[in-house]
C-alpha atoms as a PDB file:
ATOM      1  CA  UNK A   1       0.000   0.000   0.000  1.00  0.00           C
ATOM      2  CA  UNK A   2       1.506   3.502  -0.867  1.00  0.00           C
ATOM      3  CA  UNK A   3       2.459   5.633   2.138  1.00  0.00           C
ATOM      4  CA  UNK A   4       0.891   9.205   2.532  1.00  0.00           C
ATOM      5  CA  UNK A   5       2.941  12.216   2.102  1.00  0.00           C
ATOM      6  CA  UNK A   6       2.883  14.801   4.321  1.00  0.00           C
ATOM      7  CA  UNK A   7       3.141  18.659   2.925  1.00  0.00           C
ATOM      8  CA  UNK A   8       3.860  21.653   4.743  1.00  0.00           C
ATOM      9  CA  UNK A   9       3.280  25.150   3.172  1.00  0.00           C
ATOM     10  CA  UNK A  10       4.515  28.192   5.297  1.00  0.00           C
ATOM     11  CA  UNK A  11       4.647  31.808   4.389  1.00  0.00           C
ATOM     12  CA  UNK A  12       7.338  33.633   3.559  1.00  0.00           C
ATOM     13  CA  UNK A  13       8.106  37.038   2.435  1.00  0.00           C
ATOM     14  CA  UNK A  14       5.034  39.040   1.720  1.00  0.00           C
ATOM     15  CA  UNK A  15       3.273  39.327   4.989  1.00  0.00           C
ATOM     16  CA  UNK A  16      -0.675  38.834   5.463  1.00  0.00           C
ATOM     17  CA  UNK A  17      -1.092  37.990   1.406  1.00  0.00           C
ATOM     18  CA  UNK A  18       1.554  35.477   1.481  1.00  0.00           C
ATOM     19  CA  UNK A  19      -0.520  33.865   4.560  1.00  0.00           C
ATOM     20  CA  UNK A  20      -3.857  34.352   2.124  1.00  0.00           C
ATOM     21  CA  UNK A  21      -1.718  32.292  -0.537  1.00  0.00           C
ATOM     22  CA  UNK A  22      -0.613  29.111   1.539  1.00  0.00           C
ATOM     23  CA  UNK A  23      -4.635  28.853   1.638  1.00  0.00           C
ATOM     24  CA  UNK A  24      -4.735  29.078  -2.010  1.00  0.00           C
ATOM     25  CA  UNK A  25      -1.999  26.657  -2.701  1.00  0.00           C
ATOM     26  CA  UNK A  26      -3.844  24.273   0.076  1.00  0.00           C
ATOM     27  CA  UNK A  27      -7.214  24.412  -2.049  1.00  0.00           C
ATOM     28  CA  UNK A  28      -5.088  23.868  -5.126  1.00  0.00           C
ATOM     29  CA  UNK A  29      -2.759  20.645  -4.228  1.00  0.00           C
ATOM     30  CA  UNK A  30      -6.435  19.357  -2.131  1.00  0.00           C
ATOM     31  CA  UNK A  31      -8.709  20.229  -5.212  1.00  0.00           C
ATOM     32  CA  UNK A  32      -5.311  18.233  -7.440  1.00  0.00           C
ATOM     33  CA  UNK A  33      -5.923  15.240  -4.957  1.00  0.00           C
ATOM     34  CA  UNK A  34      -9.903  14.998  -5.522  1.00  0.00           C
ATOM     35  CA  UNK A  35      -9.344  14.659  -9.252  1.00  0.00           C
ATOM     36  CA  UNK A  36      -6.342  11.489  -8.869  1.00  0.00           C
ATOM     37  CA  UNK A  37      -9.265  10.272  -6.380  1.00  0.00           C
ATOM     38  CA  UNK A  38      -6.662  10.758  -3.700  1.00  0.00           C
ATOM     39  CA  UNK A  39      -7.515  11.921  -0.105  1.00  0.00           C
ATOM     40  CA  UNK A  40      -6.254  14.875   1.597  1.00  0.00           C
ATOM     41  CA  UNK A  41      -6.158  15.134   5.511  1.00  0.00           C
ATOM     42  CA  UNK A  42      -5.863  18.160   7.004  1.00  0.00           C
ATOM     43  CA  UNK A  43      -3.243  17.604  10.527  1.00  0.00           C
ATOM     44  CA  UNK A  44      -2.403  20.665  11.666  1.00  0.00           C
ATOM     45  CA  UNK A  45      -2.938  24.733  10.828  1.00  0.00           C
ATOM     46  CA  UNK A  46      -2.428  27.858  12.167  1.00  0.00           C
ATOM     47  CA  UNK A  47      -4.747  30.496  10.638  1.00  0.00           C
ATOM     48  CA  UNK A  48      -4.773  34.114  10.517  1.00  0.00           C
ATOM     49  CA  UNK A  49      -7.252  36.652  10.859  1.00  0.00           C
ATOM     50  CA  UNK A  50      -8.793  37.042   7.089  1.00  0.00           C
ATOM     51  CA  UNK A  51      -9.013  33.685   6.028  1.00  0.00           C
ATOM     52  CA  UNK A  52      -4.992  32.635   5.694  1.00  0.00           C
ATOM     53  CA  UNK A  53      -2.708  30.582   7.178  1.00  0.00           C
ATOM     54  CA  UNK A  54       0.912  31.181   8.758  1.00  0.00           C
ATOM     55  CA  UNK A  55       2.025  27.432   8.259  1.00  0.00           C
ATOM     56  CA  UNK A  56      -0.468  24.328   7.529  1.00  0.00           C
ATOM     57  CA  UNK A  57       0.400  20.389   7.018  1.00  0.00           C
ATOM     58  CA  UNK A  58      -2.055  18.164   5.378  1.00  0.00           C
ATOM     59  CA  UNK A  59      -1.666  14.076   4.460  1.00  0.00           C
ATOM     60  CA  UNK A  60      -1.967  13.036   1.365  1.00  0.00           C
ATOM     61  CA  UNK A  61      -2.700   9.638   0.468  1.00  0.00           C
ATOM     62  CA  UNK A  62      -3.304   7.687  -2.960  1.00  0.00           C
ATOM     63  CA  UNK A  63      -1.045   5.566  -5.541  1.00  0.00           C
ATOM     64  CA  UNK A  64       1.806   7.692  -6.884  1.00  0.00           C
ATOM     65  CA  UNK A  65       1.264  10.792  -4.520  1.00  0.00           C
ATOM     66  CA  UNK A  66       4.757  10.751  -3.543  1.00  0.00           C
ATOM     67  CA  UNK A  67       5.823   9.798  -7.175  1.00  0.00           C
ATOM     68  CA  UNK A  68       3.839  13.341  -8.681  1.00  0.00           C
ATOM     69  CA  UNK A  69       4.318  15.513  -5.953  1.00  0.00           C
ATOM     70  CA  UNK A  70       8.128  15.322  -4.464  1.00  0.00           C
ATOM     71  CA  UNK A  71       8.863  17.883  -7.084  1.00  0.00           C
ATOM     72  CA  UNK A  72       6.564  20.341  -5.767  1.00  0.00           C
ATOM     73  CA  UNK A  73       9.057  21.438  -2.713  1.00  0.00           C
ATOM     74  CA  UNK A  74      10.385  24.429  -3.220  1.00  0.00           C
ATOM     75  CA  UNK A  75       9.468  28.017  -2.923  1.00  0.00           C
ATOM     76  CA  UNK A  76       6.366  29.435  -4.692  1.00  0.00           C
ATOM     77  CA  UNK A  77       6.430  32.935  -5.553  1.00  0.00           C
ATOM     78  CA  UNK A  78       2.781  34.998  -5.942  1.00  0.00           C
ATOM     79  CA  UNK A  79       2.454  38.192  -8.320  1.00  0.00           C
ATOM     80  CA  UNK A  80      -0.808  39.941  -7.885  1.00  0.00           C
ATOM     81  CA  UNK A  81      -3.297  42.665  -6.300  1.00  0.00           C
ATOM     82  CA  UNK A  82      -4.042  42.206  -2.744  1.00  0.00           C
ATOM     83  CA  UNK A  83      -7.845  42.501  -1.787  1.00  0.00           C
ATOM     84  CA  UNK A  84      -6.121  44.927   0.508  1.00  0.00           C
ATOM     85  CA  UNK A  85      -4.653  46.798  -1.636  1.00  0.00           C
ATOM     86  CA  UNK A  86      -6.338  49.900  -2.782  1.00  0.00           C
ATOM     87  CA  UNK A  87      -4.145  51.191  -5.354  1.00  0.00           C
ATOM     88  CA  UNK A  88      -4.109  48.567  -7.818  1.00  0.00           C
ATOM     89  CA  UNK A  89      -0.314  47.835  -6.876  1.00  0.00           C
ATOM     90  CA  UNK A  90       0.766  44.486  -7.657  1.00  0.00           C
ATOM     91  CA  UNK A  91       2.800  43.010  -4.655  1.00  0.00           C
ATOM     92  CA  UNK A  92       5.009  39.842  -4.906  1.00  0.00           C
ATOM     93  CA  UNK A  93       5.150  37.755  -1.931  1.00  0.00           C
ATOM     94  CA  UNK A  94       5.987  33.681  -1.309  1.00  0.00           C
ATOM     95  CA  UNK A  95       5.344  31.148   0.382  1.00  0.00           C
ATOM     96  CA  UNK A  96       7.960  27.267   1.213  1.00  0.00           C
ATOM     97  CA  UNK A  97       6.475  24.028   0.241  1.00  0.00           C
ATOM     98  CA  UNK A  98       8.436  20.720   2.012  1.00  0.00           C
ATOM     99  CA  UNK A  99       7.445  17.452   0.262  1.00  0.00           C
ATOM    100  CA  UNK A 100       7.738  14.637   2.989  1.00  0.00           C
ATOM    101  CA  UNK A 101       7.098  10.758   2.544  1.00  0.00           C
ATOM    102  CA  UNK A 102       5.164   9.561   5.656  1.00  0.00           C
ATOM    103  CA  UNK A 103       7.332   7.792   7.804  1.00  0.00           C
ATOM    104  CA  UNK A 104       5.722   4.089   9.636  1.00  0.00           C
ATOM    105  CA  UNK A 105       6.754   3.164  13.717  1.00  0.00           C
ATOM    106  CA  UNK A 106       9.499   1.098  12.153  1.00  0.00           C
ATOM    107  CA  UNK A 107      11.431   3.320  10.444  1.00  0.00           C
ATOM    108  CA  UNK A 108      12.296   5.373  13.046  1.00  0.00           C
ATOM    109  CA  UNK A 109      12.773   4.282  16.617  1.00  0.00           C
ATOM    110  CA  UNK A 110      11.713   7.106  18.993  1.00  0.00           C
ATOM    111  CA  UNK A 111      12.151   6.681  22.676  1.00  0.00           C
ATOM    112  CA  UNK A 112       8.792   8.279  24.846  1.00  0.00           C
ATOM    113  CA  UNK A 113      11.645   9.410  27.412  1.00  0.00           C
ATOM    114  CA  UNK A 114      12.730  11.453  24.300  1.00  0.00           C
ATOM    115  CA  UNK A 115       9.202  13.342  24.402  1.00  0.00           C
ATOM    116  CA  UNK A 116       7.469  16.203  26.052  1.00  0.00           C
ATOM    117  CA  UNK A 117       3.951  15.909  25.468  1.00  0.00           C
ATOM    118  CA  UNK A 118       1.727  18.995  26.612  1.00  0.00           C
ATOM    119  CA  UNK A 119      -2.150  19.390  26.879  1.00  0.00           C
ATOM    120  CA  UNK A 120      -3.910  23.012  26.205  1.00  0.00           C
ATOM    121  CA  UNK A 121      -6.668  24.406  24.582  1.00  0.00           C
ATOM    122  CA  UNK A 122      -7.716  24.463  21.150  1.00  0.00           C
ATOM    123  CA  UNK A 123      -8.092  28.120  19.803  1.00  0.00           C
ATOM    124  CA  UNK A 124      -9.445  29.427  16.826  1.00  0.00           C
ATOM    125  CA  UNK A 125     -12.372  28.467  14.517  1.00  0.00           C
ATOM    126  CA  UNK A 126     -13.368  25.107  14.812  1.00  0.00           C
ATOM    127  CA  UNK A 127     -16.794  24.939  16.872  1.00  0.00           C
ATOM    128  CA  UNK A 128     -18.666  24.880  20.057  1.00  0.00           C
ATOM    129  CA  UNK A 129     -16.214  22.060  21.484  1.00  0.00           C
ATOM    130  CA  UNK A 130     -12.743  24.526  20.983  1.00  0.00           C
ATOM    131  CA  UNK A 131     -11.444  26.785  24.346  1.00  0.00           C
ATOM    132  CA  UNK A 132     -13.549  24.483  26.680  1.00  0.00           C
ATOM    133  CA  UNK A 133     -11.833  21.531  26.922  1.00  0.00           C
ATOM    134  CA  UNK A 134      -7.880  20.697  26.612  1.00  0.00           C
ATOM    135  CA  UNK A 135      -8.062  18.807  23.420  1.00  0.00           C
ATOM    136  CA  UNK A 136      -5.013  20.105  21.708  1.00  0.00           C
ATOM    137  CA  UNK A 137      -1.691  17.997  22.438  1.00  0.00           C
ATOM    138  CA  UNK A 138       1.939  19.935  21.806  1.00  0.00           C
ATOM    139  CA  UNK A 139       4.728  17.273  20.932  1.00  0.00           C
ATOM    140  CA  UNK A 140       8.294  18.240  21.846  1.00  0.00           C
ATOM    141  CA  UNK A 141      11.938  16.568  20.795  1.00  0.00           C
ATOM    142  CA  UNK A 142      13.684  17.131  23.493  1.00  0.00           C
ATOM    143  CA  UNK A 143      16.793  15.541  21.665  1.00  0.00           C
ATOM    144  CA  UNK A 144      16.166  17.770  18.290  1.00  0.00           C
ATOM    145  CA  UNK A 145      13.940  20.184  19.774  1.00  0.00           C
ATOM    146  CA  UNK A 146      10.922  18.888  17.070  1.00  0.00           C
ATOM    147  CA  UNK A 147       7.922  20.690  17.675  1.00  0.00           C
ATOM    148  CA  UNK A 148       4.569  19.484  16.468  1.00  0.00           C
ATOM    149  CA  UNK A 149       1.215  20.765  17.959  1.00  0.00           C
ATOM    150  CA  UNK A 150      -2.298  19.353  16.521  1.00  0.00           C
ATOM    151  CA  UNK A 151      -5.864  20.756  17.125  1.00  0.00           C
ATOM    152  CA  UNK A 152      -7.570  19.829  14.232  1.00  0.00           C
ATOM    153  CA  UNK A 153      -9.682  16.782  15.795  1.00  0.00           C
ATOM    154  CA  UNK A 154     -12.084  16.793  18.820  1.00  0.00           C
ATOM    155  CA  UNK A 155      -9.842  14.780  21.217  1.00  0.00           C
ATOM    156  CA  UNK A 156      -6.676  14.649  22.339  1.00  0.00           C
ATOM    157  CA  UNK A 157      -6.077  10.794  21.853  1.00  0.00           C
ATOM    158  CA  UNK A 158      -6.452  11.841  17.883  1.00  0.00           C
ATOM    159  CA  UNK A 159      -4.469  14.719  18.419  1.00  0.00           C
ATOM    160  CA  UNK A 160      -1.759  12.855  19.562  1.00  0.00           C
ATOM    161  CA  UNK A 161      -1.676  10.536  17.286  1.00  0.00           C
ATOM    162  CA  UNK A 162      -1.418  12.973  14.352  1.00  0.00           C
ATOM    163  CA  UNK A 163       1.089  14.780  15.947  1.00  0.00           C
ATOM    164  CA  UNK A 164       3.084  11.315  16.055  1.00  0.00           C
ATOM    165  CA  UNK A 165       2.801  10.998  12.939  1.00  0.00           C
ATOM    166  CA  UNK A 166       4.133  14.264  11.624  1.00  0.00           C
ATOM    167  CA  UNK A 167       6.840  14.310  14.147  1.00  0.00           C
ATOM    168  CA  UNK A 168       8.101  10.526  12.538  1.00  0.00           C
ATOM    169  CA  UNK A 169       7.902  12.005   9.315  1.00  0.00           C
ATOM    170  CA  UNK A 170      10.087  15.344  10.047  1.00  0.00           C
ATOM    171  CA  UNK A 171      12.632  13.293  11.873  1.00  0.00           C
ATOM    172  CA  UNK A 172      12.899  10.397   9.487  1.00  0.00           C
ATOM    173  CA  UNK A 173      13.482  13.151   7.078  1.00  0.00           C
ATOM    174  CA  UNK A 174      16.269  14.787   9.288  1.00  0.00           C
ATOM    175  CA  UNK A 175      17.787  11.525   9.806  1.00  0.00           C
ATOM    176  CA  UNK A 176      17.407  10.228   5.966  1.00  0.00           C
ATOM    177  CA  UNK A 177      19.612  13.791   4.977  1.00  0.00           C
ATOM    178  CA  UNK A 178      22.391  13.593   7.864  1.00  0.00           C
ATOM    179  CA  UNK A 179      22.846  10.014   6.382  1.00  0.00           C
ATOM    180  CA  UNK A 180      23.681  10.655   2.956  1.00  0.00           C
ATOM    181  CA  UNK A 181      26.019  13.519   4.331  1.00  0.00           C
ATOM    182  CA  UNK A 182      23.443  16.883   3.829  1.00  0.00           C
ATOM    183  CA  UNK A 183      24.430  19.861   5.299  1.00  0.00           C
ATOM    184  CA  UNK A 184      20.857  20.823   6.093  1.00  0.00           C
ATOM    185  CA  UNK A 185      17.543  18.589   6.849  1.00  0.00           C
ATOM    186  CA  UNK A 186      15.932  17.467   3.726  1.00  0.00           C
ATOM    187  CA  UNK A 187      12.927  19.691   5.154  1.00  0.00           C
ATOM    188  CA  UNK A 188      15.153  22.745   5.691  1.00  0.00           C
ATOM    189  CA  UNK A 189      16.628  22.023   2.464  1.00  0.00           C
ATOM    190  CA  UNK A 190      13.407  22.308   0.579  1.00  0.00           C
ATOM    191  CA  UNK A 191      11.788  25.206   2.586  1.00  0.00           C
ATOM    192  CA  UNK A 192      14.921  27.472   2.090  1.00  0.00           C
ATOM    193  CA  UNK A 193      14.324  30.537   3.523  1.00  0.00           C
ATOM    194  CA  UNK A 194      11.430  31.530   1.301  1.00  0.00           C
ATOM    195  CA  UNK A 195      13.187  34.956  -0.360  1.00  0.00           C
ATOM    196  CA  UNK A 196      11.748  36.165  -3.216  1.00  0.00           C
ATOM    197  CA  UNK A 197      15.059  35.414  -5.184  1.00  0.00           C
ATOM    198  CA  UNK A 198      14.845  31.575  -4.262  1.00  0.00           C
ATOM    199  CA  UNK A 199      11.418  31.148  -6.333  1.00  0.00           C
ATOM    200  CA  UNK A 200      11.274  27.649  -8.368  1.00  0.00           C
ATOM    201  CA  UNK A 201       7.685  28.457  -9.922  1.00  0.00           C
ATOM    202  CA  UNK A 202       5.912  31.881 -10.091  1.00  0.00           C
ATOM    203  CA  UNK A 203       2.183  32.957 -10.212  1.00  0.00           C
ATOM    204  CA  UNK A 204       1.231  35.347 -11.977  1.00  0.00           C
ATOM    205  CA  UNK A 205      -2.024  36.355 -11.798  1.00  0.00           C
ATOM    206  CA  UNK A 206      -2.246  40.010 -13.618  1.00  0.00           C
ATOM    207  CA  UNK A 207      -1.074  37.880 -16.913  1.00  0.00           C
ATOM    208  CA  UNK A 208      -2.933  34.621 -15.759  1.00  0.00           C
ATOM    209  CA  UNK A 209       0.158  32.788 -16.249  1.00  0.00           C
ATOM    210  CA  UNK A 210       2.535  30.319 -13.845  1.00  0.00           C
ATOM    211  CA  UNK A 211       5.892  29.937 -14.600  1.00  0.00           C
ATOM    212  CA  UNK A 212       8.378  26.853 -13.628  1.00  0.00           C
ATOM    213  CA  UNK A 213      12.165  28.934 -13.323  1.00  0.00           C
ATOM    214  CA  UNK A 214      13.393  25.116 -12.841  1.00  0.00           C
ATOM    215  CA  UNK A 215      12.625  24.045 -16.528  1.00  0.00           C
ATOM    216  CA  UNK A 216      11.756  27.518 -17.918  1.00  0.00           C
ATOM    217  CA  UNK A 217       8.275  27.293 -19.066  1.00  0.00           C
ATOM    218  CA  UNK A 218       5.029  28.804 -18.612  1.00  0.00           C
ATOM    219  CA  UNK A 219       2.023  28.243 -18.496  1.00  0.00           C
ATOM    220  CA  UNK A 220      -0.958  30.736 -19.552  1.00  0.00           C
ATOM    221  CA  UNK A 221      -3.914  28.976 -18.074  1.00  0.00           C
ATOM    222  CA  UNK A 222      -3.061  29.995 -14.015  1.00  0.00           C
ATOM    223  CA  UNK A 223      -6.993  30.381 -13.569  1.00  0.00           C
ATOM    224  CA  UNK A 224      -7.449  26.411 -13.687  1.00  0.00           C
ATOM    225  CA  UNK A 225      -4.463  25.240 -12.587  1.00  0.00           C
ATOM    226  CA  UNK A 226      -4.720  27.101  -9.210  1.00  0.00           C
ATOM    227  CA  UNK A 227      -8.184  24.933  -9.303  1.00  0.00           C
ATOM    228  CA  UNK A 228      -6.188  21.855  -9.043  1.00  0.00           C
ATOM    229  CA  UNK A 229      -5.452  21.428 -12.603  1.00  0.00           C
ATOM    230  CA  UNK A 230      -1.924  20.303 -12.330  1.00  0.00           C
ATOM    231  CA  UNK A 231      -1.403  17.567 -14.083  1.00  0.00           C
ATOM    232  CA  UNK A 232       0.432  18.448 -17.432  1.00  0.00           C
ATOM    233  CA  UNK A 233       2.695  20.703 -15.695  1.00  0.00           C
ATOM    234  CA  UNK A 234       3.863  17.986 -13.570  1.00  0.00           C
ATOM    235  CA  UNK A 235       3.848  15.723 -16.482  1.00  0.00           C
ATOM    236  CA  UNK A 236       6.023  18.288 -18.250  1.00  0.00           C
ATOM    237  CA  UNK A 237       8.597  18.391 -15.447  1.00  0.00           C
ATOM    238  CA  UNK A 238       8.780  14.910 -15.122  1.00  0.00           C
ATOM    239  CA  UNK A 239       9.715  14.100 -18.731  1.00  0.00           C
ATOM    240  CA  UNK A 240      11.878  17.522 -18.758  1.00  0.00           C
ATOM    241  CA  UNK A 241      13.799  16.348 -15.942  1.00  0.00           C
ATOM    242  CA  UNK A 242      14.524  13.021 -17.258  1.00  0.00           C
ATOM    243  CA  UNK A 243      15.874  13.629 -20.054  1.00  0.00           C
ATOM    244  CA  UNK A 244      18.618  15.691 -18.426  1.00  0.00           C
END
């Protein structure tokens, strides 16, 4: 059976509308999903005011997930108007996408000694049952200093066992990149520090158009593929790619 893959996006540069995109690029890789009759799972979020999100990691599971989306990591760079913005400036701002294969009990051996596991609140949106009863668990790496919190479900049992699962991935992916000699985690190495000048794809939504800066091609159809139409551009980068 084909493992999930976890995927982080986090804003960068760019303030509240980079926030506003991480949403957009969550709609997009979840509306990608429903169409390969995949399932996305949404583990943990942390939202801002006006409808965005400072960081949010979602499962994704289906055959080939891993396979079509490991090339997604990166950073994503935005082009457009902010709803904000009142005169009709167009700001640039990003956003960090990490690419993770979902790592199982046996591939990493994690000692509960190892693990500070806190109860609070959950706060936020979320209904009736959130800020009146500690459902929300905070996981801690004391050895790494791994930190993984998870409010999305109603109790903490289910809590913790997302956050478990998220904080296997991240430190089978640490351990996977100090073993083959990486400077950085492979997480770190695909978030980068989200500057503008690090971009590996670009939307632009003024000329409707996305460009890939890895392969150097657009795209002039940004409309559907921020719908979840992604399919021949990752197509296109495969067969690019291999060819090389």
């Amino acid at each position: 059976m084909d493992k999930g893959v976890i995927m982080e996006i986090r804003a960068g540069a760019g303030g509240e509308e980079a926030a506003l995109f991480v949403a957009d690029l969550f709609k997009m890789y979840s509306h990608f999903a429903e169409k390969q009759n995949w399932k996305a799972i949404l583990l943990e979020s942390n939202k801002t005011g006006i409808g965005g999100y400072k960081d949010i990691v979602f499962e994704i599971k289906g055959t080939d997930a891993y396979q079509k989306l490991k090339n997604e990591a990166g950073v994503h760079r935005v082009q457009r108007i902010p709803l904000t913005e009142k005169s009709g400036r167009v700001h640039t701002s990003t956003v960090s996408v990490a690419v993770l294969l979902e790592a199982s009990e046996t591939e990493i051996n994690i000692n509960p000694r190892d693990l500070r596991v806190d109860v609070l609140r959950a706060s936020g949106p979320g209904g009736q049952y959130v800020n009146k009863r500690e459902s929300a668990v905070r996981i801690i790496h004391l050895p790494t200093n791994t930190m993984v919190t998870c409010q999305e479900e109603r109790t903490q049992q289910q809590n913790k066992e997302i956050a478990m699962k998220v904080l296997r991935t991240r430190l089978l992916a640490k351990k996977r990149a100090e073993e083959s000699g990486a400077r950085d985690a492979q997480r770190r190495g695909q978030i980068g520090t989200a500057e503008r000048s690090e971009k590996m794809r670009t939307y632009n939504f003024p000329q409707n158009r996305l460009t890939d800066h890895r392969i150097k091609k657009s795209w002039h159809n940004l409309d559907k593929i921020i719908e979840g139409d992604l399919e021949k551009i990752i197509e296109t980068f495969d067969k690019k790619t291999k060819k090389e």
